[in-house]
PDB file of N, CA and C in Angstrom:
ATOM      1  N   UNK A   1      40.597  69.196 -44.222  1.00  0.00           N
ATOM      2  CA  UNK A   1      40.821  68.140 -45.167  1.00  0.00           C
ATOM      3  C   UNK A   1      42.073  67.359 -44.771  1.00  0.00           C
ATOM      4  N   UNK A   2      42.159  66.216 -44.728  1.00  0.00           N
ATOM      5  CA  UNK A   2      43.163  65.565 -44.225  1.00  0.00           C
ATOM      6  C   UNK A   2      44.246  65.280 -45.653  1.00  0.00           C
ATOM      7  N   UNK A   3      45.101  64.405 -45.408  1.00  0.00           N
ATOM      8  CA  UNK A   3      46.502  63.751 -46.134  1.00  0.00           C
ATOM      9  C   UNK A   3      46.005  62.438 -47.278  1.00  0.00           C
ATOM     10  N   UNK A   4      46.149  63.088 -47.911  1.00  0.00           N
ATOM     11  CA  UNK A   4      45.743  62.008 -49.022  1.00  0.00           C
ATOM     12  C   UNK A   4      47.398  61.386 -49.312  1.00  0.00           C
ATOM     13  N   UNK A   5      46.927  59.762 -48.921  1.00  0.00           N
ATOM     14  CA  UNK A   5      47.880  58.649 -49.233  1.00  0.00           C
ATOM     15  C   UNK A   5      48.052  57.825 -50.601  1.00  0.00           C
ATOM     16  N   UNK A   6      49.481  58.366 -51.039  1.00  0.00           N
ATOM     17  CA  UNK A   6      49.574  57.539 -52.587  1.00  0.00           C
ATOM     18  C   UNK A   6      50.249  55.759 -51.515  1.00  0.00           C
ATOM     19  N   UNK A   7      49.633  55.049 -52.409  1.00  0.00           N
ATOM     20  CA  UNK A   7      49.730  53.554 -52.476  1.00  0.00           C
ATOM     21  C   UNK A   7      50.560  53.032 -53.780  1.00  0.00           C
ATOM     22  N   UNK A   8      51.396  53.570 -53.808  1.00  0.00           N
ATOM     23  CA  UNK A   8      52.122  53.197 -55.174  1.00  0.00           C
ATOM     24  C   UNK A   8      53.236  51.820 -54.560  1.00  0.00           C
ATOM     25  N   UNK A   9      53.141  51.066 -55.252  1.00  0.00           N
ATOM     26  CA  UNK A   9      54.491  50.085 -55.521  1.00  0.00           C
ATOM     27  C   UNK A   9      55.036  49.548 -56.114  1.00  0.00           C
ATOM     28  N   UNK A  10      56.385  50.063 -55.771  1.00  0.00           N
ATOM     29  CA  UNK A  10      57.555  49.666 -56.765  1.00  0.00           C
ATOM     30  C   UNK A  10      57.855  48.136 -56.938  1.00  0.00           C
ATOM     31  N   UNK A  11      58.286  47.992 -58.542  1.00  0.00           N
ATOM     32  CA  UNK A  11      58.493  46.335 -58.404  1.00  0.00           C
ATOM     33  C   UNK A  11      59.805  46.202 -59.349  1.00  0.00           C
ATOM     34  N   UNK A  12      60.709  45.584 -58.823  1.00  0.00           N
ATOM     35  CA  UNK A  12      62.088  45.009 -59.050  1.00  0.00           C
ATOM     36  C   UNK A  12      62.384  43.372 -59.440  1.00  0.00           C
ATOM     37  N   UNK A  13      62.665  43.164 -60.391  1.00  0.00           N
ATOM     38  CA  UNK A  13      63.056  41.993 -61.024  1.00  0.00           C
ATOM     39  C   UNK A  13      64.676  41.818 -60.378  1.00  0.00           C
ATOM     40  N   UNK A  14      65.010  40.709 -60.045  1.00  0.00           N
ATOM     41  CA  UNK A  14      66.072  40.371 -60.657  1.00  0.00           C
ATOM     42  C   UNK A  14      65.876  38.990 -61.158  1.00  0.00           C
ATOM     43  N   UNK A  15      66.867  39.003 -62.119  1.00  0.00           N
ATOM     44  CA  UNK A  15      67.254  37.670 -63.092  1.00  0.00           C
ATOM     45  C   UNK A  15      68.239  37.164 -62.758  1.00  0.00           C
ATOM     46  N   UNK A  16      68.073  36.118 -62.857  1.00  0.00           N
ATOM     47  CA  UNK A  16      70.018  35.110 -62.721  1.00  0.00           C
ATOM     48  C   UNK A  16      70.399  34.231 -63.453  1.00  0.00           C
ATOM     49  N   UNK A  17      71.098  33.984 -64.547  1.00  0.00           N
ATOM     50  CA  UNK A  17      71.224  33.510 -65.551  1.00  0.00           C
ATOM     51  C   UNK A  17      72.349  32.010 -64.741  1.00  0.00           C
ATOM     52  N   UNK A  18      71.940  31.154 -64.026  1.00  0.00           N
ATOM     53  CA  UNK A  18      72.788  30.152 -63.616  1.00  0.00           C
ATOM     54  C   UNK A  18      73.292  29.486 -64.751  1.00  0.00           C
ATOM     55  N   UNK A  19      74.309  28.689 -64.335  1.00  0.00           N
ATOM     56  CA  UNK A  19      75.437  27.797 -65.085  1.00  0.00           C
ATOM     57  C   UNK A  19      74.540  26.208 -65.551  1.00  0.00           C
ATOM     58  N   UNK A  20      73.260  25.901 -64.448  1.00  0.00           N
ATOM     59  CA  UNK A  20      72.974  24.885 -65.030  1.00  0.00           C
ATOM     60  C   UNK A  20      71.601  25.086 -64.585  1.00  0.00           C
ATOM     61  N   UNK A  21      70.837  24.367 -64.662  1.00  0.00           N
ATOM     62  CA  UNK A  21      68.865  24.481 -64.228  1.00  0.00           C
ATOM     63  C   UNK A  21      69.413  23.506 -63.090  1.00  0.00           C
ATOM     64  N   UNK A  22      70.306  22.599 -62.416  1.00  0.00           N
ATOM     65  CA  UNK A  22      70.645  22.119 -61.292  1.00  0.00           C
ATOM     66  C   UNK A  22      70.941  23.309 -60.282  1.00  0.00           C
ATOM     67  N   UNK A  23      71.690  23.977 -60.121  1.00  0.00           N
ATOM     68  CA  UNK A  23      72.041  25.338 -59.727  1.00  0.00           C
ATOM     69  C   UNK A  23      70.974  26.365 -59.446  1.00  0.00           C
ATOM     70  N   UNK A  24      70.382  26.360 -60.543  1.00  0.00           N
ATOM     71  CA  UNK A  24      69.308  27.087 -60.452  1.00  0.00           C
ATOM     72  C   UNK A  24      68.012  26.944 -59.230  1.00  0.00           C
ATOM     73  N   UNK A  25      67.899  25.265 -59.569  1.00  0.00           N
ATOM     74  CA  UNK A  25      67.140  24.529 -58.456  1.00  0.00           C
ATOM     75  C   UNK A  25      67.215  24.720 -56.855  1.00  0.00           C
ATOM     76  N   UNK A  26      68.801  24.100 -56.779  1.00  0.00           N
ATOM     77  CA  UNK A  26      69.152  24.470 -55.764  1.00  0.00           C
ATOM     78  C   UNK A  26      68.900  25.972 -55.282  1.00  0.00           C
ATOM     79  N   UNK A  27      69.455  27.121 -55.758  1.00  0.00           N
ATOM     80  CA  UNK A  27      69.441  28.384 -55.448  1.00  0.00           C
ATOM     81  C   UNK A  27      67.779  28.716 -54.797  1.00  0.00           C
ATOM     82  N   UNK A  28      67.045  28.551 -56.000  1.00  0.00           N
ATOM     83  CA  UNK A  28      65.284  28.235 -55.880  1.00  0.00           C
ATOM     84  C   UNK A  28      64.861  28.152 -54.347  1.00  0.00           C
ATOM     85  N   UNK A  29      65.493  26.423 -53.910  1.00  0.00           N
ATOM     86  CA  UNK A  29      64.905  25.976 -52.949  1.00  0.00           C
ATOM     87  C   UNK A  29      65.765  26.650 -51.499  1.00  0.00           C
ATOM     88  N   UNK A  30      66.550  27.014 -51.582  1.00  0.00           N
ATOM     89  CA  UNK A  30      67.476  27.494 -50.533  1.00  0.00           C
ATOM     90  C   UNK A  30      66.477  29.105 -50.660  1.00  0.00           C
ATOM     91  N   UNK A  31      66.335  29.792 -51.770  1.00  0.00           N
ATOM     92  CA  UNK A  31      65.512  31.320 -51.141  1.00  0.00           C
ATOM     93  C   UNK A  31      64.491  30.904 -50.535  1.00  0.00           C
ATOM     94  N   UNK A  32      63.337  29.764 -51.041  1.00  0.00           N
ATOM     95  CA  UNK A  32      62.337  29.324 -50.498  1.00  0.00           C
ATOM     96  C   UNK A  32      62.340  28.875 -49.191  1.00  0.00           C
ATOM     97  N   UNK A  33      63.137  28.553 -48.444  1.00  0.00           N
ATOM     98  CA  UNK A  33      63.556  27.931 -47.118  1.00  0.00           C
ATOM     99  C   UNK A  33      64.284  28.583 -46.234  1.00  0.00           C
ATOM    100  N   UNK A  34      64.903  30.015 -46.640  1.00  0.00           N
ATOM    101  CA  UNK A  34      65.162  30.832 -45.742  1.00  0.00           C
ATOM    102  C   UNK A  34      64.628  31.375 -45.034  1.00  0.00           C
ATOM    103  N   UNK A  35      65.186  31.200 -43.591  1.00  0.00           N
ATOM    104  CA  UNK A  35      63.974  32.056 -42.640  1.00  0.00           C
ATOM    105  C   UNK A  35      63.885  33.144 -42.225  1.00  0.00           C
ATOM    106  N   UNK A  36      65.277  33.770 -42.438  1.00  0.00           N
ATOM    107  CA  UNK A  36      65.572  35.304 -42.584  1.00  0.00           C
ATOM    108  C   UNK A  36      64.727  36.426 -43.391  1.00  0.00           C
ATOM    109  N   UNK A  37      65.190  35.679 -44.770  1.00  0.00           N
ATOM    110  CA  UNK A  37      64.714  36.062 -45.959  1.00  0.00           C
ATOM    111  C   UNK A  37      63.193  36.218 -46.040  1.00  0.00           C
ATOM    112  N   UNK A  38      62.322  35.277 -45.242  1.00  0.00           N
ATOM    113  CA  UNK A  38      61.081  35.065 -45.351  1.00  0.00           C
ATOM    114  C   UNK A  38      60.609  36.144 -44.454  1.00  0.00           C
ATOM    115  N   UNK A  39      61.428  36.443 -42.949  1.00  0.00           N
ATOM    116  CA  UNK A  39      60.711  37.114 -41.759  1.00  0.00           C
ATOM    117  C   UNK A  39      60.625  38.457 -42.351  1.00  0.00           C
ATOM    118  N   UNK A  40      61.970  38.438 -42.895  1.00  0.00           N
ATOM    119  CA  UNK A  40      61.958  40.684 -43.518  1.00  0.00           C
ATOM    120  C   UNK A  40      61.323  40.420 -45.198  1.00  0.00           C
ATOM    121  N   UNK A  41      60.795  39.716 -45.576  1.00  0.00           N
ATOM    122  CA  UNK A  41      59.792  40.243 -46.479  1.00  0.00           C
ATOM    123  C   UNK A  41      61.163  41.027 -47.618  1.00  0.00           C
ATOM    124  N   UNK A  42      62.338  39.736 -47.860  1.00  0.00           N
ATOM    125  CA  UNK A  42      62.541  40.261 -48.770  1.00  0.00           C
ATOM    126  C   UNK A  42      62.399  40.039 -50.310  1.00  0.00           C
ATOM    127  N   UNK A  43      61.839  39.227 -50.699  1.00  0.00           N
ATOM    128  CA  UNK A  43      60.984  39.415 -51.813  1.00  0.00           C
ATOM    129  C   UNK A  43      59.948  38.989 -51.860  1.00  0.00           C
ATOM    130  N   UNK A  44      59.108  38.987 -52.584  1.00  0.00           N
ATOM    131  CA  UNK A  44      57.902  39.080 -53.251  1.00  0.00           C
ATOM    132  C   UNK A  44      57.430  37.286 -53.792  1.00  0.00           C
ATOM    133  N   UNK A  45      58.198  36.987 -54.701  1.00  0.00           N
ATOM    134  CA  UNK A  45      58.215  35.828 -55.144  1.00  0.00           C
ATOM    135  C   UNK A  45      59.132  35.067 -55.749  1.00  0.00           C
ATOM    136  N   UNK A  46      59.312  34.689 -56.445  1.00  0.00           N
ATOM    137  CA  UNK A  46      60.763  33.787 -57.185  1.00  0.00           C
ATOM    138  C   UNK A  46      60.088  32.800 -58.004  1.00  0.00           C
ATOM    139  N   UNK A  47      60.752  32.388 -59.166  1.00  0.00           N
ATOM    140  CA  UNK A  47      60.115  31.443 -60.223  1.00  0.00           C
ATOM    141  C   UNK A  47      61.527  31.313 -60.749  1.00  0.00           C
ATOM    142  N   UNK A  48      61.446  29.719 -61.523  1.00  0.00           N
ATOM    143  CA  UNK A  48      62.438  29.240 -61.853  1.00  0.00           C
ATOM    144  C   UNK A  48      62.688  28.219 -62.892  1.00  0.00           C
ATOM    145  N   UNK A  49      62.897  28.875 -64.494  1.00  0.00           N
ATOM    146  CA  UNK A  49      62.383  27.836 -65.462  1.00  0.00           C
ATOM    147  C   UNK A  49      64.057  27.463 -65.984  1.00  0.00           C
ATOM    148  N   UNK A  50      64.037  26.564 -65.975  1.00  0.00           N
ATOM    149  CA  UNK A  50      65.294  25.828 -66.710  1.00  0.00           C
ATOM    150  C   UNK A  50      66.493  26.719 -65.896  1.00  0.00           C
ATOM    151  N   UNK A  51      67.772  27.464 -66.173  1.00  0.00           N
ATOM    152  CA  UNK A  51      68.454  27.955 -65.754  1.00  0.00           C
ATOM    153  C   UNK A  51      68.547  29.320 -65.217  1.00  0.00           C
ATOM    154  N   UNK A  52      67.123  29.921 -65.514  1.00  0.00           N
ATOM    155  CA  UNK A  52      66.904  31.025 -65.255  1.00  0.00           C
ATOM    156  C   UNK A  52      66.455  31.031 -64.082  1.00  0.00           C
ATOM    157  N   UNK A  53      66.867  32.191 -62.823  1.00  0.00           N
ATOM    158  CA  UNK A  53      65.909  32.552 -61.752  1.00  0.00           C
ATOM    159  C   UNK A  53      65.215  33.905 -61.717  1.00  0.00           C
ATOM    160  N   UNK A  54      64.248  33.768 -61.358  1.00  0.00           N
ATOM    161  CA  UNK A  54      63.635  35.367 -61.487  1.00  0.00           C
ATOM    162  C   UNK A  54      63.433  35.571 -60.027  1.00  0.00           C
ATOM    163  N   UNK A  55      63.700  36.819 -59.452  1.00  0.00           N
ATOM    164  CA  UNK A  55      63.287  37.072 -57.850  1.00  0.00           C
ATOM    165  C   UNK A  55      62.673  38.730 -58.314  1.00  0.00           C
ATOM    166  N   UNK A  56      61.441  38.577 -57.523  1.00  0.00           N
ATOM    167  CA  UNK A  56      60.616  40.084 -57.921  1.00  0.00           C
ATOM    168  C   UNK A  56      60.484  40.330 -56.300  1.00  0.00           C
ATOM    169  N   UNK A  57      60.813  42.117 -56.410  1.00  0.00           N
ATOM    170  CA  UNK A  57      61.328  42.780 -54.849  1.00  0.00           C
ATOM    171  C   UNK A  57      59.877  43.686 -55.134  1.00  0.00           C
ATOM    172  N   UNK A  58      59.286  43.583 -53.910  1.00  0.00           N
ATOM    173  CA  UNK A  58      58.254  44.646 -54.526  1.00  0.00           C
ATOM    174  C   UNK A  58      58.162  45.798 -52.616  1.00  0.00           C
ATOM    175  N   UNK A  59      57.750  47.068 -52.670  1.00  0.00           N
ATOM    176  CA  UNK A  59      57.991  47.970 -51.851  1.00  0.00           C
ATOM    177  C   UNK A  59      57.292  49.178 -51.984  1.00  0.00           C
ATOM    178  N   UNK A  60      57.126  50.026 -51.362  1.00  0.00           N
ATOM    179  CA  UNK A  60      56.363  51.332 -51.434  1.00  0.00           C
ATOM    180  C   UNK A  60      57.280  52.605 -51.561  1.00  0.00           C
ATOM    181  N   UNK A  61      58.839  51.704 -51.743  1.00  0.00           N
ATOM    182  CA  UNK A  61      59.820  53.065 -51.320  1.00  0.00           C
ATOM    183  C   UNK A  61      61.005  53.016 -52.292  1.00  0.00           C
ATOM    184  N   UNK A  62      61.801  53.817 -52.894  1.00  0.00           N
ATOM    185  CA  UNK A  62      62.715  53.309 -53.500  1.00  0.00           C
ATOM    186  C   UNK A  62      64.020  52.691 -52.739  1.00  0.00           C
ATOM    187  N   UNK A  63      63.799  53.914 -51.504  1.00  0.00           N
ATOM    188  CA  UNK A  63      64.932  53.275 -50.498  1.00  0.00           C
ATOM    189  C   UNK A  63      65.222  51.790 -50.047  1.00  0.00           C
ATOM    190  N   UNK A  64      63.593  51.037 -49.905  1.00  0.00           N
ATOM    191  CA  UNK A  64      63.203  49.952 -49.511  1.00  0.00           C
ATOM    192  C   UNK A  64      63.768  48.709 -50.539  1.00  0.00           C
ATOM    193  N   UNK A  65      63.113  49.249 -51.377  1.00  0.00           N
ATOM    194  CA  UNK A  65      63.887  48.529 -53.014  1.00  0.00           C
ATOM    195  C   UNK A  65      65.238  48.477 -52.934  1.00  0.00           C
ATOM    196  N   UNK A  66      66.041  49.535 -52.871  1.00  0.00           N
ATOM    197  CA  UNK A  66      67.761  49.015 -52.973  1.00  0.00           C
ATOM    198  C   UNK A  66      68.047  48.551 -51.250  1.00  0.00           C
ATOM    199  N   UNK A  67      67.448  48.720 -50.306  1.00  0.00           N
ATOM    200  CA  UNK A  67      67.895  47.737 -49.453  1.00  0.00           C
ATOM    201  C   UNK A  67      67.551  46.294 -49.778  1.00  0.00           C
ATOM    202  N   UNK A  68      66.344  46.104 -50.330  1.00  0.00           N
ATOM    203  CA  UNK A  68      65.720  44.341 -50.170  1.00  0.00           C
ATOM    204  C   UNK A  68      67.044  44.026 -51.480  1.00  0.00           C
ATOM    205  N   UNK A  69      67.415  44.718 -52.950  1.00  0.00           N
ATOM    206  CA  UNK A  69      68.062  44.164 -53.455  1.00  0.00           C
ATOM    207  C   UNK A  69      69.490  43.905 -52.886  1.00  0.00           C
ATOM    208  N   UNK A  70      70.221  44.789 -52.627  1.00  0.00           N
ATOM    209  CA  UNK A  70      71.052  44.963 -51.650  1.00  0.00           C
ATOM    210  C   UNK A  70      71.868  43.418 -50.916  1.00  0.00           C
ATOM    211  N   UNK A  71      70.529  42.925 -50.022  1.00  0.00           N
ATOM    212  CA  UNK A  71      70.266  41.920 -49.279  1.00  0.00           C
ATOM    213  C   UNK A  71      70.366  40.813 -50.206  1.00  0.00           C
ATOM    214  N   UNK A  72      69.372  40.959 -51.064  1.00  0.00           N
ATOM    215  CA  UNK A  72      69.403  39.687 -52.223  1.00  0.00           C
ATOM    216  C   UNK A  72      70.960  39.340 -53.146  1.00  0.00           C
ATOM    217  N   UNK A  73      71.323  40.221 -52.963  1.00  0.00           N
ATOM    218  CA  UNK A  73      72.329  40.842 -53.890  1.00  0.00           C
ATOM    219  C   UNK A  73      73.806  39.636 -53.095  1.00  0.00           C
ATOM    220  N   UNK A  74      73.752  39.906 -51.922  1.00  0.00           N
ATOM    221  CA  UNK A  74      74.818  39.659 -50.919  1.00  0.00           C
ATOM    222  C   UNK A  74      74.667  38.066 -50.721  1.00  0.00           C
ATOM    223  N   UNK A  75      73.282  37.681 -50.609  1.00  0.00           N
ATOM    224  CA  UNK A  75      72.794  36.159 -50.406  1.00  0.00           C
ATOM    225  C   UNK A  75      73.281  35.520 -51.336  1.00  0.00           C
ATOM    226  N   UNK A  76      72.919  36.125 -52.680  1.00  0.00           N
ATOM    227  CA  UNK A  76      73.675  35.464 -54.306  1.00  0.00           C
ATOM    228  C   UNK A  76      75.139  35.356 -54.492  1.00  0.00           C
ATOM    229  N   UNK A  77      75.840  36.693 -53.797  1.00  0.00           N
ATOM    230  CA  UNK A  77      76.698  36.302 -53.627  1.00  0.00           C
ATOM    231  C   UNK A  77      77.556  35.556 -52.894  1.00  0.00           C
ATOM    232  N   UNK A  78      76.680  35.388 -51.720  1.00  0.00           N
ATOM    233  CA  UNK A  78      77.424  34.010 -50.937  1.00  0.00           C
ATOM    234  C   UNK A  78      77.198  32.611 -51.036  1.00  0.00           C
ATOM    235  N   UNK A  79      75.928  32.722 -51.877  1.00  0.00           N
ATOM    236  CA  UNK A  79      75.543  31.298 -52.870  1.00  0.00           C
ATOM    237  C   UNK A  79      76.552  30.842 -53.519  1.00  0.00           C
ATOM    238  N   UNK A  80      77.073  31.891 -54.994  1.00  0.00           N
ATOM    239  CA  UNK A  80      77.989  31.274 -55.448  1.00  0.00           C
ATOM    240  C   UNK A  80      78.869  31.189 -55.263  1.00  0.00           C
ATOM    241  N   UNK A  81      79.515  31.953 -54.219  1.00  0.00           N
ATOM    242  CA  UNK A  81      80.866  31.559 -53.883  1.00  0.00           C
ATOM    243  C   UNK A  81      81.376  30.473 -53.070  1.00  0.00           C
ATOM    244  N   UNK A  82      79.957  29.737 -52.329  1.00  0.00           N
ATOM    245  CA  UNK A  82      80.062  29.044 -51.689  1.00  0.00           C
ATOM    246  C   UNK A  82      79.830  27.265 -52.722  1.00  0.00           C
ATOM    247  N   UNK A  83      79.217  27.701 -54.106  1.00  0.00           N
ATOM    248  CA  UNK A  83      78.701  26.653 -54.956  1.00  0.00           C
ATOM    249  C   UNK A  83      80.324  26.405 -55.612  1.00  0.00           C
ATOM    250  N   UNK A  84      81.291  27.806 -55.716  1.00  0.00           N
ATOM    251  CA  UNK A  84      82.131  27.876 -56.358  1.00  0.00           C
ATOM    252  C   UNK A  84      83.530  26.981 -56.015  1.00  0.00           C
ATOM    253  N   UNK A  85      83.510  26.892 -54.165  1.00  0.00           N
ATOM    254  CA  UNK A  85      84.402  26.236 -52.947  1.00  0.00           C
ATOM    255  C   UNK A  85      83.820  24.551 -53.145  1.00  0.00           C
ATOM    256  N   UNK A  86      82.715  24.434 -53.631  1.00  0.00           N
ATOM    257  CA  UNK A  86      82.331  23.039 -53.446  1.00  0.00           C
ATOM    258  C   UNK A  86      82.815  22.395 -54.257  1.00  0.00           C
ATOM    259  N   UNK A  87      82.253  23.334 -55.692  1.00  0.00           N
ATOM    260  CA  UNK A  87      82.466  22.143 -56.985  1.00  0.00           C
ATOM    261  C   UNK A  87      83.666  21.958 -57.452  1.00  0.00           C
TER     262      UNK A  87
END
């Protein structure tokens, strides 16, 4: 009898409560246009209503999960610190 494979996957929200739905936009279109971000499959999808961003991490591993957030985590933070030097 062989190895029976669980197919389970994990799914991770994050939220981002931006300062304006301009911000938000921006942030939006900059995950959408990354090419990094896009090649390693680090998230799933992203949606973006008024000031809110939602980014959903989805994975088969938990390990996988706190690396992709991790990653996301570090991008946001060089978003705003870099939104923070501008304005």
């Amino acid at each position: 009898m062989g190895a029976v494979e669980c197919e389970k996957s994990i799914k991770h929200i994050i939220e981002i409560n931006c300062l304006s739905e301009k911000n938000s936009n921006i942030l939006y279109k900059c995950l959408l246009s990354d090419d990094s971000l896009k090649q390693n499959e680090m998230f799933t999808r992203a949606n973006v209503s008024g000031n809110i961003l939602k980014i959903e991490l989805q994975s088969n591993t938990c390990e996988d999960i706190r690396y992709k957030a991790k990653n996301i985590y570090d991008y946001l933070h060089f978003f705003f610190k870099t939104v923070e030097t501008f304005a």
